[in-house]
N, C-alpha and C. Protein backbone atom coordinates (compact mmCIF):
# COMPACT_ATOMS: atom_id res chain seq x y z
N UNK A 1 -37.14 -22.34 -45.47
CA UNK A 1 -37.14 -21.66 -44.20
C UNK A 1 -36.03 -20.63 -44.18
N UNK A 2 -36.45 -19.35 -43.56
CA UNK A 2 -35.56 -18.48 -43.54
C UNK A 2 -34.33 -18.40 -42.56
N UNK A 3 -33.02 -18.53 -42.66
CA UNK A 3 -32.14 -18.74 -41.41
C UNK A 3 -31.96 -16.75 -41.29
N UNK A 4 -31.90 -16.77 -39.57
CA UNK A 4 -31.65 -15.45 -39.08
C UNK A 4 -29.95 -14.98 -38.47
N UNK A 5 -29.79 -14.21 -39.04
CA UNK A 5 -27.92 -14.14 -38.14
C UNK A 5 -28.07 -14.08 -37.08
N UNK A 6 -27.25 -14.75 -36.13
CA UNK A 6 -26.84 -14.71 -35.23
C UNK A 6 -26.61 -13.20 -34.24
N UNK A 7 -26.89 -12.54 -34.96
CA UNK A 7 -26.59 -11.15 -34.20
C UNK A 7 -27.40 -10.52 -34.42
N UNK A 8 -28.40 -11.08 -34.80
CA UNK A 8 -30.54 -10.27 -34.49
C UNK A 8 -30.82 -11.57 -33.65
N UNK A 9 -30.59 -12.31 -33.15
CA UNK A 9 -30.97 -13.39 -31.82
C UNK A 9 -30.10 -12.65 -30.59
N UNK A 10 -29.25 -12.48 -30.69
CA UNK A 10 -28.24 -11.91 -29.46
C UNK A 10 -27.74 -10.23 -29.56
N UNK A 11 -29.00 -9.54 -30.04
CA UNK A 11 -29.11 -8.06 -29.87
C UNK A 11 -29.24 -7.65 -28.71
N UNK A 12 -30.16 -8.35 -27.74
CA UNK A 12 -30.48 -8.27 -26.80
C UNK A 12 -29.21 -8.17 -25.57
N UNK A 13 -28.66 -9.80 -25.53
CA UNK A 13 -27.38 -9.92 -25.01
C UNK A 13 -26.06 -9.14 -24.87
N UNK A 14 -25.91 -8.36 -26.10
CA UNK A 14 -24.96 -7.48 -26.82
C UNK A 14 -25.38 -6.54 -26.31
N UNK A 15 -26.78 -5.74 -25.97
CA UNK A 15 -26.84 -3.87 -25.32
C UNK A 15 -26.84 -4.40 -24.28
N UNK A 16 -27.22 -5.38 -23.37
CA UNK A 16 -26.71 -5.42 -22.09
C UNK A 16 -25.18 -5.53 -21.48
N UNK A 17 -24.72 -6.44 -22.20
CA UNK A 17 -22.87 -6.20 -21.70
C UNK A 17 -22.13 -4.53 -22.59
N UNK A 18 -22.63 -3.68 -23.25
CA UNK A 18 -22.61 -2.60 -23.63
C UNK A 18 -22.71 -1.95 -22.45
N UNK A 19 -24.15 -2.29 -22.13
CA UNK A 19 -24.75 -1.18 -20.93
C UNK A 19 -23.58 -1.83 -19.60
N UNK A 20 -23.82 -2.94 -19.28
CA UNK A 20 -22.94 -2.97 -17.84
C UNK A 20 -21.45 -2.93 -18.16
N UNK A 21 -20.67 -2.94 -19.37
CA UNK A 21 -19.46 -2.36 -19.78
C UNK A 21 -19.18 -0.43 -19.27
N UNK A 22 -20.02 -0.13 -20.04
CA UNK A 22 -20.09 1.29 -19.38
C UNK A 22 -20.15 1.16 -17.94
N UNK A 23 -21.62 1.00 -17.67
CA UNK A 23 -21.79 1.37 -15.79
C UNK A 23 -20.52 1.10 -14.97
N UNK A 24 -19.83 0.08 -15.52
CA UNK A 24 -18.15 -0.34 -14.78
C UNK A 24 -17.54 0.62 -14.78
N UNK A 25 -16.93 1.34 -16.19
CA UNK A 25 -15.91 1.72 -16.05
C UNK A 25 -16.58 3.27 -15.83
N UNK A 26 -17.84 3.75 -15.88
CA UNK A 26 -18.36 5.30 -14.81
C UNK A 26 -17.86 5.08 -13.61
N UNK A 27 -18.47 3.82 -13.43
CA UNK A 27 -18.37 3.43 -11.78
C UNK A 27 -16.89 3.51 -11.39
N UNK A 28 -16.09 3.12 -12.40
CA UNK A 28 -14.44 3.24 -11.64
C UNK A 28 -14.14 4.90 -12.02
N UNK A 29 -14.17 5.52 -12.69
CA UNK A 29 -14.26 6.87 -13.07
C UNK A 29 -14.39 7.71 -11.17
N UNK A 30 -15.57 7.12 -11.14
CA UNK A 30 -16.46 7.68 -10.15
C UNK A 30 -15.66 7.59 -8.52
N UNK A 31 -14.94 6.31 -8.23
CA UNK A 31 -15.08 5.91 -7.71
C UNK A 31 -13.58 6.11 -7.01
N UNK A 32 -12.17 6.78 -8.51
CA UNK A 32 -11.15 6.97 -8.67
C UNK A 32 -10.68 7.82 -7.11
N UNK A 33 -11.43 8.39 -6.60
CA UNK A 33 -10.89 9.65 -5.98
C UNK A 33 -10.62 9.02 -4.58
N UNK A 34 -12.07 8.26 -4.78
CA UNK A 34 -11.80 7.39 -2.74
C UNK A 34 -10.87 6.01 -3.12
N UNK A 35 -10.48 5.71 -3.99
CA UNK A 35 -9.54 4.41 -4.09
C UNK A 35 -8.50 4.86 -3.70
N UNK A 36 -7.66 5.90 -3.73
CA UNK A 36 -6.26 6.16 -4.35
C UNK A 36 -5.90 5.79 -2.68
N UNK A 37 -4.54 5.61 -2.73
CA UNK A 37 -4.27 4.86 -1.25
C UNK A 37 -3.40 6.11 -0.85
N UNK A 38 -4.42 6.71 -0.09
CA UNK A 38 -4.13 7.71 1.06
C UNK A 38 -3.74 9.76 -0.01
N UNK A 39 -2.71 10.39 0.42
CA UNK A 39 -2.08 11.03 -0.12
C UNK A 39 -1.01 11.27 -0.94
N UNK A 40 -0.43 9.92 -0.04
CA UNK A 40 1.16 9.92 -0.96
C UNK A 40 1.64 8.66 -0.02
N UNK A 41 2.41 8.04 -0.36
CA UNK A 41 3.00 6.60 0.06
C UNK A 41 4.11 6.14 -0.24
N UNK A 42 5.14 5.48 0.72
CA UNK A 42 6.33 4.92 0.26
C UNK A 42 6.60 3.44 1.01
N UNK A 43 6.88 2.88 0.10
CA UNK A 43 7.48 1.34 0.85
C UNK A 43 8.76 1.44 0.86
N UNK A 44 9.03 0.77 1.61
CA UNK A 44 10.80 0.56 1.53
C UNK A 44 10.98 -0.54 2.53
N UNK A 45 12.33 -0.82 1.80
CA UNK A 45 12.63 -2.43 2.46
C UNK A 45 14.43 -2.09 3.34
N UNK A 46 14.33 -2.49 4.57
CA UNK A 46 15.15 -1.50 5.36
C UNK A 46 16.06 -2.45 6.00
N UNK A 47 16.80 -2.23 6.71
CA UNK A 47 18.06 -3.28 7.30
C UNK A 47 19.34 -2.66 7.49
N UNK A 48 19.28 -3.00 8.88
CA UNK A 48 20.24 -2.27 10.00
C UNK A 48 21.10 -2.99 10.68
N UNK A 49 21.91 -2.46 11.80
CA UNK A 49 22.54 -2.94 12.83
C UNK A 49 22.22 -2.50 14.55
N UNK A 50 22.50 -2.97 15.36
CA UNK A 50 22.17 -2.77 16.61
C UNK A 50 24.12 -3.25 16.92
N UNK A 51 23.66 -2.53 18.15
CA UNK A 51 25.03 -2.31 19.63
C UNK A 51 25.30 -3.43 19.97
N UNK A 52 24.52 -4.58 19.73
CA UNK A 52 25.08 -5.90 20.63
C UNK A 52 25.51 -7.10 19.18
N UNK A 53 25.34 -6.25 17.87
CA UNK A 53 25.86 -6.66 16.79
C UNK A 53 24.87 -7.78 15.94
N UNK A 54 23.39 -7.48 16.74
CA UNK A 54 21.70 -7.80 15.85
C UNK A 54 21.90 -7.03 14.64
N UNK A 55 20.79 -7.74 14.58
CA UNK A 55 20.35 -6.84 12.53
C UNK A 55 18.95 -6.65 12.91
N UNK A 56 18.28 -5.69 12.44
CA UNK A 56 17.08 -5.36 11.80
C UNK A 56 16.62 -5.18 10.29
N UNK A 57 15.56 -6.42 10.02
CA UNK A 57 15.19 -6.24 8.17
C UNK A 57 13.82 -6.29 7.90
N UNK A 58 13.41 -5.63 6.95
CA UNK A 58 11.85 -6.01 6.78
C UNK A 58 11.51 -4.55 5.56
N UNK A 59 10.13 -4.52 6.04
CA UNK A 59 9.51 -3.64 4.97
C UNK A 59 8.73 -2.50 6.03
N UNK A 60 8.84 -1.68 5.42
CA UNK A 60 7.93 -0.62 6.61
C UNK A 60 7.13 0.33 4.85
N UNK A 61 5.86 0.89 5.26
CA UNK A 61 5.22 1.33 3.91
C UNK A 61 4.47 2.38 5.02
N UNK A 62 4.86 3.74 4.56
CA UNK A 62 4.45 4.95 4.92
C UNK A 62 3.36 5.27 4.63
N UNK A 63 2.54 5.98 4.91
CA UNK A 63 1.18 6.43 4.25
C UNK A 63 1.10 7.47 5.12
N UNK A 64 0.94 8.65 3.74
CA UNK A 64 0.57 10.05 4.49
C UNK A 64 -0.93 10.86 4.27
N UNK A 65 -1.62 11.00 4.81
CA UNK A 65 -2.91 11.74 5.01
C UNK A 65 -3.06 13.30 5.20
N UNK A 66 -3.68 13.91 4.05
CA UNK A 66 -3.49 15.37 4.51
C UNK A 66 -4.91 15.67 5.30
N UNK A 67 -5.68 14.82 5.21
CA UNK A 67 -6.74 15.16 5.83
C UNK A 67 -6.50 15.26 7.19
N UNK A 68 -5.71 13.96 8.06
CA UNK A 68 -5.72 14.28 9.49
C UNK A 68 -4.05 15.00 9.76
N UNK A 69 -3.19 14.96 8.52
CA UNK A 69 -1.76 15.37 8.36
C UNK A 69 -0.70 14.50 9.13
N UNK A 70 -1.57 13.30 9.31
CA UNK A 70 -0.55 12.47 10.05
C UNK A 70 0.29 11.17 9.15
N UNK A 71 1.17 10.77 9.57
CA UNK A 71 1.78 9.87 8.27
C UNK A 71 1.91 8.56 9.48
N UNK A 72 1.61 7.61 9.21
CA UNK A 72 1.27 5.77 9.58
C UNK A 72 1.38 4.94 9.05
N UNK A 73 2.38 3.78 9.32
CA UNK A 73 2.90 3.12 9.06
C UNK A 73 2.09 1.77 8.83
N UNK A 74 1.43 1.65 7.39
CA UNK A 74 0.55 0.42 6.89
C UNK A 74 1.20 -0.82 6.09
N UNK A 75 0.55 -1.82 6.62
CA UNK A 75 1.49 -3.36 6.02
C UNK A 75 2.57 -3.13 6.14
N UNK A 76 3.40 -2.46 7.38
CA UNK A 76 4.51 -3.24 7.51
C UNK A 76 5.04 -4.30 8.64
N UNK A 77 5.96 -4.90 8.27
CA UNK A 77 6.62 -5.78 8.70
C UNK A 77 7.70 -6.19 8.90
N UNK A 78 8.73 -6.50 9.96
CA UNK A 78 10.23 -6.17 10.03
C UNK A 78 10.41 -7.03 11.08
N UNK A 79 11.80 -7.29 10.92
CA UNK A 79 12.14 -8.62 12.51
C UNK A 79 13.44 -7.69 12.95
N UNK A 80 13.90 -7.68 14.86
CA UNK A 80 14.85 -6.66 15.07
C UNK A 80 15.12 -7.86 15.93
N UNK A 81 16.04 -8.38 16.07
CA UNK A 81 17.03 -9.64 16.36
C UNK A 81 15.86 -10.46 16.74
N UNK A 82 15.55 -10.85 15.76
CA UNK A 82 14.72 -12.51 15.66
C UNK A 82 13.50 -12.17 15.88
N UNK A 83 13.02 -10.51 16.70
CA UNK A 83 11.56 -10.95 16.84
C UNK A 83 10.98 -10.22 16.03
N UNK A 84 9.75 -10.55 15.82
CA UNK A 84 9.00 -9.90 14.75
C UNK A 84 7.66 -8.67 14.83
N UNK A 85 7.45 -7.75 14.02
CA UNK A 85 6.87 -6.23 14.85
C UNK A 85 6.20 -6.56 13.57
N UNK A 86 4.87 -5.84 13.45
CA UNK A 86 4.17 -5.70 12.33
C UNK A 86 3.62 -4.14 12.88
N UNK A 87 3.02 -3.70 11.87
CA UNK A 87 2.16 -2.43 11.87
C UNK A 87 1.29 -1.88 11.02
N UNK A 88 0.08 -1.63 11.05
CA UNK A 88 -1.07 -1.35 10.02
C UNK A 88 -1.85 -0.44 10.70
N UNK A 89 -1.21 0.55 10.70
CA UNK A 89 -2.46 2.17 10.93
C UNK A 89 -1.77 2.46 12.24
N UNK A 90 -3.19 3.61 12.90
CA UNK A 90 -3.02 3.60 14.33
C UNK A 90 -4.09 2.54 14.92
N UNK A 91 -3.14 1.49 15.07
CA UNK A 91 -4.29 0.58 16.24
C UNK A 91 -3.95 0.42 17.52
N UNK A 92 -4.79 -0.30 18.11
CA UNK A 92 -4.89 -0.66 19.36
C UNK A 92 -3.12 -0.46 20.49
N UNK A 93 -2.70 -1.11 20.61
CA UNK A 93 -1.44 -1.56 21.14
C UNK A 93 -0.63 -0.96 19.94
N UNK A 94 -0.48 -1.34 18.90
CA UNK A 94 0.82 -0.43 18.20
C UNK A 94 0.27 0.88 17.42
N UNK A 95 0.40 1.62 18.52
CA UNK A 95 0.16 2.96 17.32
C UNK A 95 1.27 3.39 16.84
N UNK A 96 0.75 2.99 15.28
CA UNK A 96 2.24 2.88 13.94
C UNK A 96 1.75 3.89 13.30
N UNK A 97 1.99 5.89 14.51
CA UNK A 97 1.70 6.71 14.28
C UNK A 97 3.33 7.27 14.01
N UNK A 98 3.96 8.13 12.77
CA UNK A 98 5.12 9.01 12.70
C UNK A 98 5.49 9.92 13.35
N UNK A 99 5.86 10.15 14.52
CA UNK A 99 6.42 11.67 15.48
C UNK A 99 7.49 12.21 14.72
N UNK A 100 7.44 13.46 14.60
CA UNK A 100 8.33 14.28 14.46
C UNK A 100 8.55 15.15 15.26
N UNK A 101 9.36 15.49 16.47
CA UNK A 101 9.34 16.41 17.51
C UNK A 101 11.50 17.20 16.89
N UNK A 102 11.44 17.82 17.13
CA UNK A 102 12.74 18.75 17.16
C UNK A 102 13.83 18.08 16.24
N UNK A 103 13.18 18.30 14.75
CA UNK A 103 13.90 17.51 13.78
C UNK A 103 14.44 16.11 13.56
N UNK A 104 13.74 14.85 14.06
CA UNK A 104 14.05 13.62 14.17
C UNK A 104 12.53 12.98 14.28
N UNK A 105 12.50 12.04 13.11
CA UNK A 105 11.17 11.59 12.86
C UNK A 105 11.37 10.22 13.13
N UNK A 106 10.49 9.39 14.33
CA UNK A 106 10.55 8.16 14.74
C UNK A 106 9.27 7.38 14.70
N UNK A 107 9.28 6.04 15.22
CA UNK A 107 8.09 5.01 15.22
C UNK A 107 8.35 3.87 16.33
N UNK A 108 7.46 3.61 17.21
CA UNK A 108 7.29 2.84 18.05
C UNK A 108 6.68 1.73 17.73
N UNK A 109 6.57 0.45 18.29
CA UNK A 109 5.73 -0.72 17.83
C UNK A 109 6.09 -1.41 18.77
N UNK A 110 5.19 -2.42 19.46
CA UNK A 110 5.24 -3.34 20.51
C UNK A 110 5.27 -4.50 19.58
N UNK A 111 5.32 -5.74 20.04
CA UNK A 111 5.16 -7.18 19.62
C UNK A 111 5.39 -7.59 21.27
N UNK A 112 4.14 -7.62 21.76
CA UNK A 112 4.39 -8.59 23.37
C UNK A 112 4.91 -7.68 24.34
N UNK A 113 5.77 -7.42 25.03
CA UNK A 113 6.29 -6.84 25.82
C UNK A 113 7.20 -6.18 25.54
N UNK A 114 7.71 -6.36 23.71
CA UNK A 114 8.76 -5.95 23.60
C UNK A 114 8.59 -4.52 22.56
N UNK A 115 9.55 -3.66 22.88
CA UNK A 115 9.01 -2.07 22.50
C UNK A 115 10.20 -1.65 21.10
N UNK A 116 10.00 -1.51 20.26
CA UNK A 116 10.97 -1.13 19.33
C UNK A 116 10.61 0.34 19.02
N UNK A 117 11.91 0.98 18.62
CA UNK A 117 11.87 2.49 18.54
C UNK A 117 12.68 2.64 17.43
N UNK A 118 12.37 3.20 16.07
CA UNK A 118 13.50 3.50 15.07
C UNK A 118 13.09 5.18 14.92
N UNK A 119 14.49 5.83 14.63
CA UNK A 119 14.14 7.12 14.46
C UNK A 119 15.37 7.67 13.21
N UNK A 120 14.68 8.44 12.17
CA UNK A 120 15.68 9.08 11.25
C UNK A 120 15.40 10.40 11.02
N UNK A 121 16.59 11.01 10.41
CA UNK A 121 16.27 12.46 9.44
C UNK A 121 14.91 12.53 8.63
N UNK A 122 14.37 13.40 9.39
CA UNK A 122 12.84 13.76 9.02
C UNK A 122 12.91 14.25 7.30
N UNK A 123 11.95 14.01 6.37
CA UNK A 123 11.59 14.20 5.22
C UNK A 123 10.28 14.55 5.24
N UNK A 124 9.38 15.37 4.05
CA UNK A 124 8.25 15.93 3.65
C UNK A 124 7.50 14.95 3.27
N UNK A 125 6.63 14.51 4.32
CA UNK A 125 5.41 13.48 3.40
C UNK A 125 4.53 13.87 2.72
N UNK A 126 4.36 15.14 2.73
CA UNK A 126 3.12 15.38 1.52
C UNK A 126 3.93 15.13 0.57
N UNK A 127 5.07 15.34 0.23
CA UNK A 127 5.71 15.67 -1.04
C UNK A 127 6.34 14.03 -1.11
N UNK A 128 7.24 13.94 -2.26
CA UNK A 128 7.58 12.74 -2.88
C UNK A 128 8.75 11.89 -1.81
N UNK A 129 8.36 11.10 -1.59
CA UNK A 129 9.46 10.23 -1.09
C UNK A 129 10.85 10.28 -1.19
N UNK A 130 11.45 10.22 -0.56
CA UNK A 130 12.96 10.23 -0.34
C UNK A 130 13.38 8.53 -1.19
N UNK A 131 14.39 8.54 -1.95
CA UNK A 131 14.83 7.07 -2.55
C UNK A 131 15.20 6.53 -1.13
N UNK A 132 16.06 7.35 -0.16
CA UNK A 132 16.58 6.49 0.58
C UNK A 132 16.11 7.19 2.31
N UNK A 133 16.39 6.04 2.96
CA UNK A 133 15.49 6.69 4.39
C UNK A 133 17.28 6.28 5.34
N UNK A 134 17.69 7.25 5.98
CA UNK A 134 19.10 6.77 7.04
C UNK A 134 18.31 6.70 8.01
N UNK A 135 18.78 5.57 9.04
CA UNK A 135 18.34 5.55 10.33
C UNK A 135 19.49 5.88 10.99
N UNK A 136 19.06 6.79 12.12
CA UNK A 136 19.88 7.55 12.94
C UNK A 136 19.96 6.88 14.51
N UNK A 137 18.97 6.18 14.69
CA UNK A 137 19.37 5.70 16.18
C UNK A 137 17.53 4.85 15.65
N UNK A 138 17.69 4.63 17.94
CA UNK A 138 16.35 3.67 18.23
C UNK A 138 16.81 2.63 19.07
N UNK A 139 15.89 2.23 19.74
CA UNK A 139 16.29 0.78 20.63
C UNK A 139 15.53 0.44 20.63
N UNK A 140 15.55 -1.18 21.63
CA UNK A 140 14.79 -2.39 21.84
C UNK A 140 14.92 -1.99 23.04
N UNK A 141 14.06 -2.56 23.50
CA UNK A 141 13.18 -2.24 25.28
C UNK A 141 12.18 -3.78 25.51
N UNK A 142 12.66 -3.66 26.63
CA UNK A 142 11.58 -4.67 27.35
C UNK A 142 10.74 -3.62 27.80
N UNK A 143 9.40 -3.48 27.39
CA UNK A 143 8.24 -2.94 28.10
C UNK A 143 8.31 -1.98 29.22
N UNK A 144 8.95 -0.84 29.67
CA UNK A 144 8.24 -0.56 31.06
C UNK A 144 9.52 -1.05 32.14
N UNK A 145 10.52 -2.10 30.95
CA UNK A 145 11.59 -2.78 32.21
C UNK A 145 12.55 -2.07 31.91
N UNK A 146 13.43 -2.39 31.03
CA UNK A 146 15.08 -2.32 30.65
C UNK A 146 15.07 -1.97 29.36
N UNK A 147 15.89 -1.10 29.03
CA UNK A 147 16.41 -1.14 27.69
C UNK A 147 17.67 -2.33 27.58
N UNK A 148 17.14 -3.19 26.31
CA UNK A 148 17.83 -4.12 26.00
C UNK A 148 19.18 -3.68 24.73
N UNK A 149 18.86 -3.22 23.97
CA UNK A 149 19.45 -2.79 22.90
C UNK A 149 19.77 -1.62 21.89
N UNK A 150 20.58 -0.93 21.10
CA UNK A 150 20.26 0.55 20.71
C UNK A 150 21.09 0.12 19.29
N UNK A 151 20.06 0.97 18.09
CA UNK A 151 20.22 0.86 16.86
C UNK A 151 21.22 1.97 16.55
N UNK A 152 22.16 1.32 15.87
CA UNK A 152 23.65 1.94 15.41
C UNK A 152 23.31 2.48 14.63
N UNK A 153 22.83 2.03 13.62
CA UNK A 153 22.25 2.27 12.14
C UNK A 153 21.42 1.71 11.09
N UNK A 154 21.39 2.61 9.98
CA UNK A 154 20.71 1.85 8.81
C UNK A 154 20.14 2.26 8.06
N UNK A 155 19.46 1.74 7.00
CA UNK A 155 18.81 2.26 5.38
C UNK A 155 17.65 1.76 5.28
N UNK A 156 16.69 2.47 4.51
CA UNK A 156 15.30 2.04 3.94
C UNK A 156 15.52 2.43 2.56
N UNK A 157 15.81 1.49 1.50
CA UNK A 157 15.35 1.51 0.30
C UNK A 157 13.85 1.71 -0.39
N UNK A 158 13.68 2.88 -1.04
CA UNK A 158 12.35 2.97 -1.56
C UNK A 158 12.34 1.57 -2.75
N UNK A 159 11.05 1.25 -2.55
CA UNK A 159 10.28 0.13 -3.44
C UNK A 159 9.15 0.49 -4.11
N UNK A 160 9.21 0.67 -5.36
CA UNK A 160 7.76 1.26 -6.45
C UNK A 160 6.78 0.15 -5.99
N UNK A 161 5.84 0.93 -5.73
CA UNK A 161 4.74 -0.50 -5.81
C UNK A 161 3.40 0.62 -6.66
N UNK A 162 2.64 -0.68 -7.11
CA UNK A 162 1.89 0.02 -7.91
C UNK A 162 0.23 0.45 -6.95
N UNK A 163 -0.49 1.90 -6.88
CA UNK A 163 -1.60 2.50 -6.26
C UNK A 163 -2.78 1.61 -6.53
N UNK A 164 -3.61 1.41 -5.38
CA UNK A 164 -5.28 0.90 -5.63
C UNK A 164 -5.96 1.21 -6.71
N UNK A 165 -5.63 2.13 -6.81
CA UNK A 165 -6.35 2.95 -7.55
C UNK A 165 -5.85 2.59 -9.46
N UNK A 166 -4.59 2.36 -9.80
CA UNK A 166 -4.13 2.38 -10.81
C UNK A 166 -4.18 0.35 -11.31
N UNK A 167 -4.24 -0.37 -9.83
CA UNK A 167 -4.70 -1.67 -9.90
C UNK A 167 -6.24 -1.96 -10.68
N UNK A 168 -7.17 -0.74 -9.88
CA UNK A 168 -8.92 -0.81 -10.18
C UNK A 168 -9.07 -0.26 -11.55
N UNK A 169 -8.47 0.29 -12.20
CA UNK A 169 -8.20 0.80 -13.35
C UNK A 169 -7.85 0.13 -14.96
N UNK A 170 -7.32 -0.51 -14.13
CA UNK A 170 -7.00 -1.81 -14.94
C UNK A 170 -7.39 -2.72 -15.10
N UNK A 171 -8.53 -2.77 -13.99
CA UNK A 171 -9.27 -4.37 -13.57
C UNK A 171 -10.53 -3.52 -14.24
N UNK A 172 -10.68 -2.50 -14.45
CA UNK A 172 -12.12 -1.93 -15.33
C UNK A 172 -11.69 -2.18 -16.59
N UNK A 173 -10.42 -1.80 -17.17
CA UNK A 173 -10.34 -1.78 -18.32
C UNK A 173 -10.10 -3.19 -19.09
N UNK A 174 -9.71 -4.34 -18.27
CA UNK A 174 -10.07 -5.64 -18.51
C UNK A 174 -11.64 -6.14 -18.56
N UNK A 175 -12.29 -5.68 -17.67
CA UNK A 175 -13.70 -6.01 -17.96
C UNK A 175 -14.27 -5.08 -19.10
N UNK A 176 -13.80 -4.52 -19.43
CA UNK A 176 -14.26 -3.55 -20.95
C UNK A 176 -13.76 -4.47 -22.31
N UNK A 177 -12.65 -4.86 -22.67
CA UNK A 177 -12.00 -5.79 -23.14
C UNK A 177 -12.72 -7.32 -22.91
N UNK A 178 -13.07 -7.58 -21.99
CA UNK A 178 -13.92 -8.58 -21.92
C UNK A 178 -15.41 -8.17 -22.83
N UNK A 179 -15.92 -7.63 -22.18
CA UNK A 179 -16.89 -7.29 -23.19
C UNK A 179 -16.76 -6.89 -24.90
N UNK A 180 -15.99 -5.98 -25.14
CA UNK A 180 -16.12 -5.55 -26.07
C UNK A 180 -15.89 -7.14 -27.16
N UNK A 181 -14.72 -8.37 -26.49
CA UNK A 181 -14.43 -9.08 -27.59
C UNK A 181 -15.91 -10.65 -27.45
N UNK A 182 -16.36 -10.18 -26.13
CA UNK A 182 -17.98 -11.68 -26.57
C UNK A 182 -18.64 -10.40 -27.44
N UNK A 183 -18.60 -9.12 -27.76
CA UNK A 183 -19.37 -8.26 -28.50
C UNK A 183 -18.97 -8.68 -29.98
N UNK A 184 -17.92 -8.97 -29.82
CA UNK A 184 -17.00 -9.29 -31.41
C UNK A 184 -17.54 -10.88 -31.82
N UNK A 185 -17.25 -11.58 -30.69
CA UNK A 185 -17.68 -12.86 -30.74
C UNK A 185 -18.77 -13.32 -30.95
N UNK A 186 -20.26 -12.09 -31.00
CA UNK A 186 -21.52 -12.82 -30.88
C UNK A 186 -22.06 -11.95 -32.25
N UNK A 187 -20.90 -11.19 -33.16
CA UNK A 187 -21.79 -10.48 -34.22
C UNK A 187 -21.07 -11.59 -35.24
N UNK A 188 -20.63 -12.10 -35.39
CA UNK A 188 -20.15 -13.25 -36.72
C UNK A 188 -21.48 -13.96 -36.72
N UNK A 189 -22.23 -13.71 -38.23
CA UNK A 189 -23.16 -14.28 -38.80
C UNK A 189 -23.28 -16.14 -39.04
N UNK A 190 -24.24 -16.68 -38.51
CA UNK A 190 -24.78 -17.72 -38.87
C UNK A 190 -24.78 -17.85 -40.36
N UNK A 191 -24.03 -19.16 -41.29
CA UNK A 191 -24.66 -19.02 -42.57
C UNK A 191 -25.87 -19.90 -42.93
């Protein structure tokens, strides 16, 4: 009886992970332009002082858009004496939209009733991030009531983080690598 290699039984098997090896990584090719996260982006991890001798710490991550030219404050997160503010886009109640009015670029955010305001020396968001962000003022507010508190100062350290886009890239080129080695794995001959 005649024995057949192993790799004229699984010819079949082999042009299909070929074929959907490719279609992946077209498809991420393709797909490169709407992944990339936004225009340009900076995280930074920030921490201050306030007037009544609070701290403010957390992460705030910029995202700038040339399409609508506005820059918004996505996944961040920060506590300004104990309480805690988050922000992701322009939504509802916190629009974690960037003002820049007469050289001083600030951000508002509620958590409950309570109103936080940080404002610094304005920088170019289309263009590359600043390493370091100074905060120049800002307060805490009760809602509509009292100002409770006013920010002395402080720093935002830039933080590299790595693009959607350069994540999906990688996650194609692992599924290519996947394939290519069951391709390796299924041509070793039967003896």
């Amino acid at each position: 009886m005649r024995k057949f290699p192993e790799m004229h039984l699984h010819k079949p098997t082999a042009l299909l992970v070929r074929i959907f090896a490719l279609a992946v990584l077209a498809f991420a090719f393709a797909m490169l332009p709407n992944v990339a996260h936004a225009d340009s982006n900076g995280a930074y991890q920030i921490s201050g002082t306030l007037a009544s001798g609070g701290t403010f710490s957390g992460t705030l991550d910029f995202s700038y858009s040339s399409a609508t030219g506005q820059t918004v404050l996505t996944n961040s997160n920060f506590k300004v004496d104990g309480i805690s503010y988050s922000c992701n886009g322009v939504t509802g109640g916190n629009q974690c939209l960037v003002f820049d009015p007469f050289g001083v670029d600030y951000f508002q955010v509620l958590s409950g009733t309570n109103l936080v305001v940080l404002d610094w020396v304005p920088f170019s968001s289309p263009g590359a991030f600043p390493s370091t962000i100074n905060f120049t003022g800002g307060y805490v507010d009760v809602f509509g009531v009292k100002l409770t508190d006013t920010v002395t100062g402080g720093t935002g350290s830039y933080v590299a983080t790595p693009e959607p886009s350069a994540l999906f890239l990688l996650g194609a080129g692992l599924l290519g690598l996947i394939a290519l080695s069951r391709r390796r794995l299924n041509f070793n001959p039967i003896a």
